[in-house]
N, C-alpha and C. Protein backbone atom coordinates (compact mmCIF):
# COMPACT_ATOMS: atom_id res chain seq x y z
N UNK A 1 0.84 -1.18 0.00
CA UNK A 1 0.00 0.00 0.00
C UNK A 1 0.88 1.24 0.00
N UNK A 2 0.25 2.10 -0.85
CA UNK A 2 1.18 3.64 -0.93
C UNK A 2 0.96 4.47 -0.28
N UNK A 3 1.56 4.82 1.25
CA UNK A 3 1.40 6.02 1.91
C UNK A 3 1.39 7.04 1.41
N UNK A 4 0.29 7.76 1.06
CA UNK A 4 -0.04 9.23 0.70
C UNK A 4 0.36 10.20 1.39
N UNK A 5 0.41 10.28 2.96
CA UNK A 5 0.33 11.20 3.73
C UNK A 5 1.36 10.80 5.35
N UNK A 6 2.93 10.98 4.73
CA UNK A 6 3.70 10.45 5.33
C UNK A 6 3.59 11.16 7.13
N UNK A 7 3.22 9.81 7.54
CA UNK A 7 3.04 10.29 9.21
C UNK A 7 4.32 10.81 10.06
N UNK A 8 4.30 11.19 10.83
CA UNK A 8 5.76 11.66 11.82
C UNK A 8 5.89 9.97 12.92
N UNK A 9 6.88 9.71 12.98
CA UNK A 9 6.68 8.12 13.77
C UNK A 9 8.60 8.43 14.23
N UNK A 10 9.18 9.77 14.14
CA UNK A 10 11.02 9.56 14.85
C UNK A 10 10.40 9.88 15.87
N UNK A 11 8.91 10.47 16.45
CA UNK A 11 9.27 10.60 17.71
C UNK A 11 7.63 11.09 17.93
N UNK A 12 7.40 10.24 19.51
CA UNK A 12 6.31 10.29 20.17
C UNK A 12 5.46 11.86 20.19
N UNK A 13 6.21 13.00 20.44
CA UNK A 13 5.93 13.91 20.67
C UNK A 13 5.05 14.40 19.72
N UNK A 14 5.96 14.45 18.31
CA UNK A 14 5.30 15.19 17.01
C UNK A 14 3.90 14.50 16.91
N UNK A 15 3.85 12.90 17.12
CA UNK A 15 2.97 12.50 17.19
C UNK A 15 1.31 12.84 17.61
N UNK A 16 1.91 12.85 19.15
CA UNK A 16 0.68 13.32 19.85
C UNK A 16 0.32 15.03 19.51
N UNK A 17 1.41 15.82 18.94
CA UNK A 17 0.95 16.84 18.67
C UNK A 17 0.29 16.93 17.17
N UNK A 18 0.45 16.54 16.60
CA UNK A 18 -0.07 16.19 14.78
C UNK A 18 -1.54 15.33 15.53
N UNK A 19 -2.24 14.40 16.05
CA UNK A 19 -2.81 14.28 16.31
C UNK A 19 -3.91 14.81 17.00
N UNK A 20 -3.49 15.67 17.97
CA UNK A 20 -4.26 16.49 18.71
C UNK A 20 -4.62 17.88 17.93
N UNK A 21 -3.99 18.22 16.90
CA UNK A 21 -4.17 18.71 16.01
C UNK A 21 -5.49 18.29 14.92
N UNK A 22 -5.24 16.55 14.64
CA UNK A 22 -6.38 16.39 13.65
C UNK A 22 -7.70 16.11 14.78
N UNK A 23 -7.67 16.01 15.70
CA UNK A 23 -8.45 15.90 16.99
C UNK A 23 -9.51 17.21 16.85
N UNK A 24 -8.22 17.94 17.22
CA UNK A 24 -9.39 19.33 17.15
C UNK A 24 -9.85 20.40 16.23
N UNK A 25 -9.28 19.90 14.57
CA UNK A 25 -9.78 20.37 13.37
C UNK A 25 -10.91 19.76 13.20
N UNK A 26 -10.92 17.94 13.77
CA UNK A 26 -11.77 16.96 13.22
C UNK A 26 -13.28 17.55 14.03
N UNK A 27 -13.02 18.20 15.64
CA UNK A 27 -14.06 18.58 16.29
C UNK A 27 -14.84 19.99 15.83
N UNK A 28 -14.02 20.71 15.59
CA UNK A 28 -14.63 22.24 15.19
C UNK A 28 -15.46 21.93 13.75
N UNK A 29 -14.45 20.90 12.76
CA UNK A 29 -15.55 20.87 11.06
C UNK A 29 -17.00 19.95 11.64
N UNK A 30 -16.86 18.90 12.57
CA UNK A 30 -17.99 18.61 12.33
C UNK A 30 -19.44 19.16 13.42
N UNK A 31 -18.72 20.13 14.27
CA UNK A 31 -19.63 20.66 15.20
C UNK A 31 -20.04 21.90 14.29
N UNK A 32 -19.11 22.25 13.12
CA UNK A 32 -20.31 23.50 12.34
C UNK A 32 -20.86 22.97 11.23
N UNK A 33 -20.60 21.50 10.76
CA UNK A 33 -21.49 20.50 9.55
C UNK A 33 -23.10 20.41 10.63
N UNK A 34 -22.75 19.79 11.77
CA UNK A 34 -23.77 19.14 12.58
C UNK A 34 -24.56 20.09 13.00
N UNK A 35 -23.96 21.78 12.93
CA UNK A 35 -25.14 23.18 13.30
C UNK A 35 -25.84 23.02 12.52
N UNK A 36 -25.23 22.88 11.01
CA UNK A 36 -25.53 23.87 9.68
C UNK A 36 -26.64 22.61 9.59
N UNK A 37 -26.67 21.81 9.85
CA UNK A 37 -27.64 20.11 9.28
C UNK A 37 -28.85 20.43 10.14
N UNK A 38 -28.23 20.72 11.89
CA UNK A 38 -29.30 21.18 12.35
C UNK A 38 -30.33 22.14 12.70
N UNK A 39 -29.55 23.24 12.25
CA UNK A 39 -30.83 24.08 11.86
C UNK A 39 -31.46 24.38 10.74
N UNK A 40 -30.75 23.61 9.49
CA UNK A 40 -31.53 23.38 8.69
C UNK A 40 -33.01 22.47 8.64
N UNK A 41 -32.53 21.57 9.71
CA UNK A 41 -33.97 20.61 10.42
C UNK A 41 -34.79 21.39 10.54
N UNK A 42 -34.51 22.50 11.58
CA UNK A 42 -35.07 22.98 12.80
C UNK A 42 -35.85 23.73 11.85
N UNK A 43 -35.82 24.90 10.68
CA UNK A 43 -36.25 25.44 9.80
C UNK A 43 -37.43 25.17 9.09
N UNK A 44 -37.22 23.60 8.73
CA UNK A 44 -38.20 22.86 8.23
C UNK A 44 -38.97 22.00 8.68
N UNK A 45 -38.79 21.73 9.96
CA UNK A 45 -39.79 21.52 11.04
C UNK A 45 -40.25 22.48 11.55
N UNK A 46 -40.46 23.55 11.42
CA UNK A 46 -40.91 24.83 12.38
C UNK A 46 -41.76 25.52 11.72
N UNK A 47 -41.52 25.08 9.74
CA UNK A 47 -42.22 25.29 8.89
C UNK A 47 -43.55 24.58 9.19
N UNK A 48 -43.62 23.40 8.88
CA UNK A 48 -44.35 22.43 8.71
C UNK A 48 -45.42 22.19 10.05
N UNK A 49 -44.71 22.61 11.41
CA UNK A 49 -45.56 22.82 12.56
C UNK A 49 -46.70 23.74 12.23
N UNK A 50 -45.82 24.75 11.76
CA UNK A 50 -46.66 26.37 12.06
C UNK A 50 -47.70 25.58 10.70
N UNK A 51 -47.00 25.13 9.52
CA UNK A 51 -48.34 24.98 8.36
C UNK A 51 -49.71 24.02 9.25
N UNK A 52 -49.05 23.09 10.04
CA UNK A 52 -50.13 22.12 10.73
C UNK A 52 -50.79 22.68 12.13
N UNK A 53 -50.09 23.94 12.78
CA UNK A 53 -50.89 24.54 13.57
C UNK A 53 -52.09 25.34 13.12
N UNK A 54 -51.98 25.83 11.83
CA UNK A 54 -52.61 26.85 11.18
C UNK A 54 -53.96 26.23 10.70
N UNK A 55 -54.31 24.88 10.28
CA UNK A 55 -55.91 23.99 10.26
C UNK A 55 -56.07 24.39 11.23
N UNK A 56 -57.92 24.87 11.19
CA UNK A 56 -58.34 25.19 11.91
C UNK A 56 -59.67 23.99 12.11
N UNK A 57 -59.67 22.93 11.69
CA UNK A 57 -60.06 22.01 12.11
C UNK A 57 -59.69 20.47 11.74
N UNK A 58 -58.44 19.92 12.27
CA UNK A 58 -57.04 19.16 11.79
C UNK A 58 -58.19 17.75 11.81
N UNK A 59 -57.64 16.88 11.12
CA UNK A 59 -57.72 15.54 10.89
C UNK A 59 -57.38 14.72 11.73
N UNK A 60 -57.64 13.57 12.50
CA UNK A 60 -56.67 12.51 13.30
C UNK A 60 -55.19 12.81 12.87
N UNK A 61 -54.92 12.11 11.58
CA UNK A 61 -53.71 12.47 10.66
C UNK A 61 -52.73 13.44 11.16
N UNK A 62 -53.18 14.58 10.88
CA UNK A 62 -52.65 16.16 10.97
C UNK A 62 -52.49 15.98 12.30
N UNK A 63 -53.90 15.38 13.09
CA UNK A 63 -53.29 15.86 14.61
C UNK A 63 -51.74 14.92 15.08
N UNK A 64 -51.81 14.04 14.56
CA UNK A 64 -50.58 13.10 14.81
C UNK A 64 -49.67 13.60 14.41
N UNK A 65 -49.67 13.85 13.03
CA UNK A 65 -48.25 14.42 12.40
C UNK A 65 -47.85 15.85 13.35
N UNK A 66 -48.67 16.53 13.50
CA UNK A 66 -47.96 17.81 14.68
C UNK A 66 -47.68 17.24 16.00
N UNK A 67 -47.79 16.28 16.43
CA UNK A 67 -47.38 15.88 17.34
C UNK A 67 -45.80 15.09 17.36
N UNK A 68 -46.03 14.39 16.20
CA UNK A 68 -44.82 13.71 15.73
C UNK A 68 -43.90 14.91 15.46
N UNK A 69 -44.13 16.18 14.54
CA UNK A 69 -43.19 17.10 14.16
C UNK A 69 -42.62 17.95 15.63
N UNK A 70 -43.94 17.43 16.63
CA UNK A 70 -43.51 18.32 18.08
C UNK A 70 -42.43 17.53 18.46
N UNK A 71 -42.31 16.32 19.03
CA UNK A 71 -41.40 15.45 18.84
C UNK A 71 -40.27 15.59 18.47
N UNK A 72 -39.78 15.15 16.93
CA UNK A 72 -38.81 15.42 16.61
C UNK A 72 -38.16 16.71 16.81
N UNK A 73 -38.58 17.53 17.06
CA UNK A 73 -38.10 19.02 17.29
C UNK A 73 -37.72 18.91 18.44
N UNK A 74 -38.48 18.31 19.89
CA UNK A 74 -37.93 18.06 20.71
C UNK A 74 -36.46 17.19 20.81
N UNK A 75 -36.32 16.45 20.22
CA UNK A 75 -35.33 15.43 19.99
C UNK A 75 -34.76 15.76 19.86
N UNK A 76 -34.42 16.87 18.50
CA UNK A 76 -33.12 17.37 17.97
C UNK A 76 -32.83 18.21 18.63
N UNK A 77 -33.74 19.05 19.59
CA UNK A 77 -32.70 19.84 19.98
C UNK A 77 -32.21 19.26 21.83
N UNK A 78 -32.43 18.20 22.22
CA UNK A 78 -31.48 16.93 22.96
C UNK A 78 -30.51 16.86 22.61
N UNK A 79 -30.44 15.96 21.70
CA UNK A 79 -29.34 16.04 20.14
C UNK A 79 -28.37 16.78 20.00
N UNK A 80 -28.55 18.37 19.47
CA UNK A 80 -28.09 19.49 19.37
C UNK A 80 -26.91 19.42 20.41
N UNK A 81 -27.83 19.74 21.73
CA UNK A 81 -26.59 19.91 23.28
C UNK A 81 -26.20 18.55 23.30
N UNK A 82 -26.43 17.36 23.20
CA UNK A 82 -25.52 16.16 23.38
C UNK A 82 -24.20 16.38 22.45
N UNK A 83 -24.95 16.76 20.78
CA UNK A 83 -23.83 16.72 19.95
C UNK A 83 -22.24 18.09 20.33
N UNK A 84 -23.09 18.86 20.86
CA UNK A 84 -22.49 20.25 21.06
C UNK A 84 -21.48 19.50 22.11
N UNK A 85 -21.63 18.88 23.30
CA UNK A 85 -21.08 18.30 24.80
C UNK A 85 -19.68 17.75 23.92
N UNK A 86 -20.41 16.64 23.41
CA UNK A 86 -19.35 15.52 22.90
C UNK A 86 -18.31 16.46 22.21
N UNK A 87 -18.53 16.84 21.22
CA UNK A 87 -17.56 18.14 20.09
C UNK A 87 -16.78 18.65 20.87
N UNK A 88 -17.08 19.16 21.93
CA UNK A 88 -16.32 20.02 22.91
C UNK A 88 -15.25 19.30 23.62
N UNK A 89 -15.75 17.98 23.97
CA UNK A 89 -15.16 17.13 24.87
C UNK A 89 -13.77 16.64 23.86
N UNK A 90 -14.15 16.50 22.77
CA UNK A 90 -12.81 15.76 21.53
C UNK A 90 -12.32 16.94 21.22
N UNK A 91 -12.93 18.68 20.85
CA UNK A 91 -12.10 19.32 20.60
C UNK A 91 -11.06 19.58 21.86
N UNK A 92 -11.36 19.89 23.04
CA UNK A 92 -10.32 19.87 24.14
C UNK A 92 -9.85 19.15 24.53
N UNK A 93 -10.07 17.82 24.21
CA UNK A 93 -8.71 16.71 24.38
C UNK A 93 -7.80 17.07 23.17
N UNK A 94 -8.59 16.96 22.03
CA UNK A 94 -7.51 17.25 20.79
C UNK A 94 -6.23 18.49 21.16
N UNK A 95 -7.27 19.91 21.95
CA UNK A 95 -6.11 20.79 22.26
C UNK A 95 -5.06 20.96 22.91
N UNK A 96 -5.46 20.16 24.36
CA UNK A 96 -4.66 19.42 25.20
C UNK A 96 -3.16 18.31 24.43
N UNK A 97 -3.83 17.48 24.15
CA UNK A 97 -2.99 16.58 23.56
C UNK A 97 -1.77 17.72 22.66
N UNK A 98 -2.48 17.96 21.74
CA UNK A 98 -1.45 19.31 20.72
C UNK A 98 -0.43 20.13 21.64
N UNK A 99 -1.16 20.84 22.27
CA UNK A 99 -0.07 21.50 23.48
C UNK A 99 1.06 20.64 24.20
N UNK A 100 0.46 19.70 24.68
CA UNK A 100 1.37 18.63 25.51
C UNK A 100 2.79 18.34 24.49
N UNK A 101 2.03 17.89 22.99
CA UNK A 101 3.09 16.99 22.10
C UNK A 101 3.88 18.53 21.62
N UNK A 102 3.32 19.76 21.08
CA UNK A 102 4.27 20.84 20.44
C UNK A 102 5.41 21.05 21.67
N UNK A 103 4.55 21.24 23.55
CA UNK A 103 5.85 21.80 24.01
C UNK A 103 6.67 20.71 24.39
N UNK A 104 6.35 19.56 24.33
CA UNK A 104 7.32 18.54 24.61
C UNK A 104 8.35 18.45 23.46
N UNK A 105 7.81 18.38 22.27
CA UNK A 105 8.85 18.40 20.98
C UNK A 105 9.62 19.57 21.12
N UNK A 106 8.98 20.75 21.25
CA UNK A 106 9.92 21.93 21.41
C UNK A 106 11.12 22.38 22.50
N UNK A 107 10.80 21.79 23.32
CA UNK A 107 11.68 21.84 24.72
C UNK A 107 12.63 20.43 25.16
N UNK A 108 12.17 19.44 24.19
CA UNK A 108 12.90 18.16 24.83
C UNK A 108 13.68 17.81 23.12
N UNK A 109 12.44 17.71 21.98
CA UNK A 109 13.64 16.58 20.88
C UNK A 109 14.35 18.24 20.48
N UNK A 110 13.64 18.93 19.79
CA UNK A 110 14.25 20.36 18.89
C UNK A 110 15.48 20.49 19.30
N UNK A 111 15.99 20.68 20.36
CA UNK A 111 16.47 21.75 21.06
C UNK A 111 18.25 20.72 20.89
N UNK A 112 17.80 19.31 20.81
CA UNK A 112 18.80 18.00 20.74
C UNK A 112 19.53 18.10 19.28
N UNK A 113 18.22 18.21 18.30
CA UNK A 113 18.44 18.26 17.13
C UNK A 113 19.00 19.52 16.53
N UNK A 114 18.92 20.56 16.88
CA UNK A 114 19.11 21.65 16.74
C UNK A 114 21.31 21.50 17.12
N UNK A 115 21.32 20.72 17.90
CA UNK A 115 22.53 21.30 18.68
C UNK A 115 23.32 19.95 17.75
N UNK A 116 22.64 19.30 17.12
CA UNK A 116 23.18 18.30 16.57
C UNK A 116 23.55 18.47 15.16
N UNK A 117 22.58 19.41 14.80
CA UNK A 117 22.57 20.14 13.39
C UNK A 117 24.01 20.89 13.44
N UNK A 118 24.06 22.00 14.89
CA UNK A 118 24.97 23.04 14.67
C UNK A 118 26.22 22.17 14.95
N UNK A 119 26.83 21.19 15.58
CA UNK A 119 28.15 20.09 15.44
C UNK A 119 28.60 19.75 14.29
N UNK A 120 27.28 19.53 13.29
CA UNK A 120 27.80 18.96 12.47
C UNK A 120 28.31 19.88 11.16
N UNK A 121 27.85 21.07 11.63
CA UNK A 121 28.07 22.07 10.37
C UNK A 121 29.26 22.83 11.34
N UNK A 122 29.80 22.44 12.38
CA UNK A 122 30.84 23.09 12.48
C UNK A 122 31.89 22.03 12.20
N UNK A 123 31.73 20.53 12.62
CA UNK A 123 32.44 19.38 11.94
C UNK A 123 32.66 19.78 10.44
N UNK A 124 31.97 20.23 9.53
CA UNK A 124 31.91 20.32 8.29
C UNK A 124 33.27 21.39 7.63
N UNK A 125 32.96 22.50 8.25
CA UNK A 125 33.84 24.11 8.45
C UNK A 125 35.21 23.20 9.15
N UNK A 126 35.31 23.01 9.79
CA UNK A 126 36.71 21.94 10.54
C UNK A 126 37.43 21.51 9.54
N UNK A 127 36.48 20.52 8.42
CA UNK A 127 37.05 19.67 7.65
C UNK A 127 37.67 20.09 6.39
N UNK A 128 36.70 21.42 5.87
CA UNK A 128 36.61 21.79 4.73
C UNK A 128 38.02 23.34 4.70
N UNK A 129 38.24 23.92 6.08
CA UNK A 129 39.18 24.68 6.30
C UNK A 129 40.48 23.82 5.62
N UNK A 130 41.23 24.71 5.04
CA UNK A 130 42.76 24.01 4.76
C UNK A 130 43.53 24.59 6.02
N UNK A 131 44.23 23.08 6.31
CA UNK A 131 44.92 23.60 7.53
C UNK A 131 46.96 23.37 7.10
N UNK A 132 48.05 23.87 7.73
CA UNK A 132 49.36 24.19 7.14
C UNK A 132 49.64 22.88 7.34
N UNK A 133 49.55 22.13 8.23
CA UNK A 133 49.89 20.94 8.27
C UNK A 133 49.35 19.64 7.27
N UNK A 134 48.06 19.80 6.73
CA UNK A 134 47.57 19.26 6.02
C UNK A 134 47.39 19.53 4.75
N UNK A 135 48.17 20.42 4.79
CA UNK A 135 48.52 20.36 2.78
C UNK A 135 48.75 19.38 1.95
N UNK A 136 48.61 19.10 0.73
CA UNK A 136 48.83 18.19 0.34
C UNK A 136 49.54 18.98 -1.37
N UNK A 137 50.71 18.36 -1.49
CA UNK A 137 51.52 18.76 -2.69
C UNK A 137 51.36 17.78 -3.70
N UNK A 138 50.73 17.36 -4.88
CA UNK A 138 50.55 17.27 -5.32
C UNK A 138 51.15 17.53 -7.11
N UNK A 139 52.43 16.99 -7.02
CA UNK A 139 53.86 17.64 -7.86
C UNK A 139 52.90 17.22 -9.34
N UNK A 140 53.93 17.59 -10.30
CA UNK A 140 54.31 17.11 -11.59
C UNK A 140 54.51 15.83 -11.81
């Protein structure tokens, strides 16, 4: 199988921070999909009430169906604050987690790598200097 979307795996940290990251992008897109769905409900149930409140002498039928549309309106908006709770609950672990993994990477691996980077580019300057003793003559 062809990894598309090469993960971070040198180190725990980036991990949990790239994660807690898709944690709490994954919570914010679908808590404003799950508004936008639900008050689009709410719109068209509120329609359809008010059209079935408005008989002024309803059918068995009609009387059921406004009851049923009372219902579901009740439901969704249960729903609504359950869905709202949960969203909240994964977006602030997601943020948590992110914070934890950025300042751990930043304060514990970076700071290793960083100093490992600057050795080796002064190893480099060391090597690449001509020094009097290490001349090399190279005659005819």
């Amino acid at each position: 199988m062809d990894n598309k979307i090469p993960l971070p795996t040198d180190n725990i940290y980036k991990f949990y921070a790239l994660f807690g990251l898709l944690l709490f992008v994954f919570g914010i897109g679908v808590g404003i999909a799950q508004t936008k769905s639900s008050n689009d409900f709410m719109v068209k149930s509120y329609v359809e009430l008010e059209t079935l409140r408005s008989i002024e002498k309803p059918t068995a039928v009609e009387i059921m169906k406004k009851a049923f549309v009372e219902r579901l309106i009740a439901v969704e908006s249960e729903n609504k604050v359950t869905f709202k709770w949960g969203l909240t609950v994964i977006s602030a672990a997601g943020l948590v987690l992110m914070g934890y993994g950025f300042h751990r990477w930043h304060t514990r691996i970076q700071p290793a790598q960083d100093e490992m980077v600057r050795l080796q580019l002064e190893k480099l300057r060391r090597d690449l200097t001509p020094h009097p003793e290490r001349t090399r003559t190279d005659g005819p």
